[in-house]
Protein backbone atom coordinates (compact mmCIF):
# COMPACT_ATOMS: atom_id res chain seq x y z
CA UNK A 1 62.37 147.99 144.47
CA UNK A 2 64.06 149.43 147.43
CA UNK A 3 67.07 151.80 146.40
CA UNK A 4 70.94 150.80 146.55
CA UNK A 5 73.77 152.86 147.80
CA UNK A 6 77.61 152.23 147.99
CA UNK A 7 78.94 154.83 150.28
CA UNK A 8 83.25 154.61 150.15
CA UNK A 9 84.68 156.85 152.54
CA UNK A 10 87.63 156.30 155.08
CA UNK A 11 86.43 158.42 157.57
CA UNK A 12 83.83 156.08 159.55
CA UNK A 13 82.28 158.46 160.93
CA UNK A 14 81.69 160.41 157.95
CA UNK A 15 80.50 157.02 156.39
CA UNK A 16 77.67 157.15 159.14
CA UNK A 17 76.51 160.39 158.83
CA UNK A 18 75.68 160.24 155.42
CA UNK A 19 74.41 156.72 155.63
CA UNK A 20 71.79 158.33 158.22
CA UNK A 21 70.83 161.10 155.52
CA UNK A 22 70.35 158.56 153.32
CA UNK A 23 68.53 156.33 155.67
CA UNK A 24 66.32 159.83 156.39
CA UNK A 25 65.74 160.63 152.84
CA UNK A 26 65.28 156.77 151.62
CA UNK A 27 63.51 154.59 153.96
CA UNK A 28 64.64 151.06 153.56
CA UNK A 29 67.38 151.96 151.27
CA UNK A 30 70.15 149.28 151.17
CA UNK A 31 73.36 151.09 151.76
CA UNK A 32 76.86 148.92 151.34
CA UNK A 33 80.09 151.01 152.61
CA UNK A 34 83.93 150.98 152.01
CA UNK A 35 86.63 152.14 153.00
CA UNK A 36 89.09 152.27 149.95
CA UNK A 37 88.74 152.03 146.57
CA UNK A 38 89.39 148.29 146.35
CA UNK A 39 86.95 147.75 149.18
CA UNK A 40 84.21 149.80 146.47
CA UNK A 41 85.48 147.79 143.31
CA UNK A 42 84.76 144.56 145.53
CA UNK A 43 81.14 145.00 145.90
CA UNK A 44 78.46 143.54 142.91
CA UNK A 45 75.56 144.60 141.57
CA UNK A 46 73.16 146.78 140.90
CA UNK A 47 73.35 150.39 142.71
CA UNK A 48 71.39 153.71 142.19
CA UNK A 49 74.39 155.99 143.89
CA UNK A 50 77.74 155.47 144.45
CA UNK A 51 79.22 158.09 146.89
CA UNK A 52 83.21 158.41 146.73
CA UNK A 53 85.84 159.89 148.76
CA UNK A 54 87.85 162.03 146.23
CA UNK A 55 91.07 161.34 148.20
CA UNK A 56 90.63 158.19 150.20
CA UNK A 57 93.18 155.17 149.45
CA UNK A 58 93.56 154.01 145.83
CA UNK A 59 91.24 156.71 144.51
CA UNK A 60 92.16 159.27 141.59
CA UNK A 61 90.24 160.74 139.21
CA UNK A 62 92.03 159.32 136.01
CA UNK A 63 91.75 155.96 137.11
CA UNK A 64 89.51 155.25 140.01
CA UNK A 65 86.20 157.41 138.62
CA UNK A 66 86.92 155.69 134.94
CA UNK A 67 86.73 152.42 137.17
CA UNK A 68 83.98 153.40 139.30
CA UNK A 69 81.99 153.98 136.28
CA UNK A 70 82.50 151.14 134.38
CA UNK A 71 81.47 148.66 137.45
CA UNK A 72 78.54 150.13 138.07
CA UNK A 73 77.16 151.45 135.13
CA UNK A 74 73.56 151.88 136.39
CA UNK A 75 74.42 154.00 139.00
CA UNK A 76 75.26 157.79 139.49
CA UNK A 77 78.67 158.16 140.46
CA UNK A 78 79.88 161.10 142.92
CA UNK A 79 82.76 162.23 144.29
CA UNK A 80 83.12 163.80 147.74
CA UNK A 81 85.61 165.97 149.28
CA UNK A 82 86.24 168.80 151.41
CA UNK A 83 89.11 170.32 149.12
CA UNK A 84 89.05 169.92 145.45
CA UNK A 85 89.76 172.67 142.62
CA UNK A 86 87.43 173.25 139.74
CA UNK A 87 89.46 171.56 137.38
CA UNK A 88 89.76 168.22 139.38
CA UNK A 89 85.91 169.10 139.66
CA UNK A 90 85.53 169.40 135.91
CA UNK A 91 87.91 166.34 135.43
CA UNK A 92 85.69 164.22 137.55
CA UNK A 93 82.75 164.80 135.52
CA UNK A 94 84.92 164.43 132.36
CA UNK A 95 85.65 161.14 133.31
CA UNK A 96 82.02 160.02 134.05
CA UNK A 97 80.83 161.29 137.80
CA UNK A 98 77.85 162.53 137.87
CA UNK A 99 78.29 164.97 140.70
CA UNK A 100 80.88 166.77 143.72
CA UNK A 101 79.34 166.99 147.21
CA UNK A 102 81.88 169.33 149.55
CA UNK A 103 82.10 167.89 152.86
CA UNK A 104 81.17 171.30 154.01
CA UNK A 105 77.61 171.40 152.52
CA UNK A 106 75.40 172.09 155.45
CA UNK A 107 72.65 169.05 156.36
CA UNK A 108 69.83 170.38 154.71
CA UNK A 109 71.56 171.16 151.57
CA UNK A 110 73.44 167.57 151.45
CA UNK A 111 69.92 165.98 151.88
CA UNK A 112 68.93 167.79 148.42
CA UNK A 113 71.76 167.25 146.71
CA UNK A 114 71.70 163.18 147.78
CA UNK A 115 67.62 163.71 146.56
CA UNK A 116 69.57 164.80 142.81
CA UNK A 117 71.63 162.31 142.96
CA UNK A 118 69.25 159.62 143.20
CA UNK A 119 66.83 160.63 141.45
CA UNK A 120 69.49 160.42 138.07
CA UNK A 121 70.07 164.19 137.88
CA UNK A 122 73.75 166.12 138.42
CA UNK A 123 74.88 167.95 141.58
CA UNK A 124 77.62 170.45 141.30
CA UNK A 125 77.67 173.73 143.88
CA UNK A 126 77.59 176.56 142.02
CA UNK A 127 80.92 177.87 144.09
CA UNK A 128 82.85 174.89 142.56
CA UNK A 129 83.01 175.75 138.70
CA UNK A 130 82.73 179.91 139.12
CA UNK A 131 86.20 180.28 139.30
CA UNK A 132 87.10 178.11 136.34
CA UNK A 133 90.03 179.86 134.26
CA UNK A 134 91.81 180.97 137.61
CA UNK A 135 95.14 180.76 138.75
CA UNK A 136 96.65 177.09 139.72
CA UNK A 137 97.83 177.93 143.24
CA UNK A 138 101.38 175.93 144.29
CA UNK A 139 99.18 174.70 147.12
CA UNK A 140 95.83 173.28 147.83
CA UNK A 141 93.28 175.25 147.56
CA UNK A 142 90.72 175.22 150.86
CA UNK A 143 87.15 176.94 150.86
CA UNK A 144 86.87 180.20 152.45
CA UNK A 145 85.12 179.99 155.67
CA UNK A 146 85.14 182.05 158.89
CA UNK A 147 86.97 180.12 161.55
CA UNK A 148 84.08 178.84 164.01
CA UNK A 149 83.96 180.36 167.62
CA UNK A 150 84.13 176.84 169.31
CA UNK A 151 87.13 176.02 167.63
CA UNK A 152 88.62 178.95 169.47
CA UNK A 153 87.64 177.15 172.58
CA UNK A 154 89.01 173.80 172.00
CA UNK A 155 92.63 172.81 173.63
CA UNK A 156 95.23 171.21 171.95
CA UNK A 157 94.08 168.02 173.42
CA UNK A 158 91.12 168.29 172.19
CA UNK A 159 92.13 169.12 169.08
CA UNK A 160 94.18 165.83 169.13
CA UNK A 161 91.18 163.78 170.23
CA UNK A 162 88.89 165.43 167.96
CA UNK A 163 91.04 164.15 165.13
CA UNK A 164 91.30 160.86 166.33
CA UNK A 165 87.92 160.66 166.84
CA UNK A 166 87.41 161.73 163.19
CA UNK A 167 89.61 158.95 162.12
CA UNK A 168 86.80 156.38 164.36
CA UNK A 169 89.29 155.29 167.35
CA UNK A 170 87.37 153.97 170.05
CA UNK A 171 87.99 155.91 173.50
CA UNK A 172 90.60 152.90 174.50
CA UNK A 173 92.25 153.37 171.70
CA UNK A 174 92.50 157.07 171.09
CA UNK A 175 93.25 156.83 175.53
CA UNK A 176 96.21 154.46 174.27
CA UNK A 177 97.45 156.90 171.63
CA UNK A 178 97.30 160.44 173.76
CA UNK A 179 98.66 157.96 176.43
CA UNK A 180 96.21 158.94 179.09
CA UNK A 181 93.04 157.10 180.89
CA UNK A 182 90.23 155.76 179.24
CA UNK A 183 88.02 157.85 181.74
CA UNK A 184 90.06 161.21 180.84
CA UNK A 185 88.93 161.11 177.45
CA UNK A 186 85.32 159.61 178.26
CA UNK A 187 85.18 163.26 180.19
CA UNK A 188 87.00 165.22 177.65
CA UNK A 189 84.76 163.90 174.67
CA UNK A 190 81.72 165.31 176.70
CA UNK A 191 83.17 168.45 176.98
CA UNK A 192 83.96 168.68 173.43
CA UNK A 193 80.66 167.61 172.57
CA UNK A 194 79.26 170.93 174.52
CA UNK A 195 82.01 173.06 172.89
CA UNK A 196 80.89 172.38 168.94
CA UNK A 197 77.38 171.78 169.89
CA UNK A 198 76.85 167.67 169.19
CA UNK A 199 75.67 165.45 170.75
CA UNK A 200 76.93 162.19 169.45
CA UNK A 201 80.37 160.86 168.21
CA UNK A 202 79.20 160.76 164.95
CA UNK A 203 78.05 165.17 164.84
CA UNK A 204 81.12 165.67 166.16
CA UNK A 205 83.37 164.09 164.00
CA UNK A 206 81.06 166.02 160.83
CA UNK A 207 81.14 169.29 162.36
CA UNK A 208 84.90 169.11 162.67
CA UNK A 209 85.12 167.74 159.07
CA UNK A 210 82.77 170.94 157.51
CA UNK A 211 85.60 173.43 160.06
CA UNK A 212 88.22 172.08 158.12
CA UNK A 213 90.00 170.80 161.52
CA UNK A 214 90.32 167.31 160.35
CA UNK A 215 91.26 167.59 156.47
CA UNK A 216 90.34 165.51 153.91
């Protein structure tokens, strides 16, 4: 029986990369996506692994995981996120998820964890729950990382695109937004590509997402 995934993200693009891990790891996988919480809730069935943006619309982790868990109680539930504290960690796991995938994991590393996942087991990084009795900062916490010599090379503008492209505009409409021509951004989105080393929308938008540029 082929294997079924819910992936519930609102970053499109995000949404696609991991559907193509998936689709690498799992041939012939059937893989259902959403966009918001409601959008995950609306789905039926039987799935193996639910993947969840820990911050996208309608989600928290006193509700939305409880909820999660109790719709599909056959599969492994996850959260995903590229800031979260231990304790909203620990709290997610309290409240049934089976395991935290950072944003930031590098591709080989997300490919084992999704392997975990599937396979029924529990995937926490190690960095996530080493720090558990420390101080609650007043503000978020974000992972430690050196800042990444191509962002140093991007403009402002492409800064701005880059985040619109994260948030899956299409060139028209991200042209529409910066108010500029479709064919300026066409040539700006190339050059961007060479700058953090991808070489589709889709890399981009993920290598942006693991620098932190784009958020959560």
């Amino acid at each position: 029986m082929s294997k079924r995934l819910l992936i519930a993200d609102d970053h499109p693009l995000y949404r696609e990369a991991v559907r193509g891990q998936v689709e690498r790891l799992v041939p012939g996988a059937v893989i259902d996506e959403a966009a918001s919480l409601d959008e995950a809730l609306a789905f039926e069935g039987r799935y193996d692994l639910v993947l969840v943006d820990f911050q996208m619309p309608g989600m928290s982790i006193d509700a939305g995981v409880p909820l999660l868990v109790s719709t599909f109680p056959d599969a492994s539930v996850a959260m995903m996120s590229g800031v979260a504290r231990p304790r909203e960690v620990r709290a997610a796991l309290k409240a049934g998820a089976r395991g935290f995938l950072p944003k930031t994991l590098p591709a080989a590393a997300l490919a084992a964890a999704l392997e975990i996942l599937i396979a029924g087991g529990t995937y926490v990084p190690l960095e996530t729950v080493l720090d558990e009795e420390g101080p609650e900062p007043s503000i978020p916490q974000v992972p430690l990382r050196a800042v990444p010599s191509w962002m140093e090379a991007l403009s402002p503008r492409d800064r701005r695109i880059l985040i619109a492209l994260g948030g899956g505009l299409t060139n028209k409409e991200i042209a529409r937004q910066l108010e500029l021509a479709e064919v300026t951004i066409k040539v700006n989105l190339q050059q961007i590509f060479r700058k953090v080393g991808a070489r589709t929308r889709s890399e981009a938008a993920v290598i942006a997402v693991r620098a932190g540029l784009l958020g959560d």
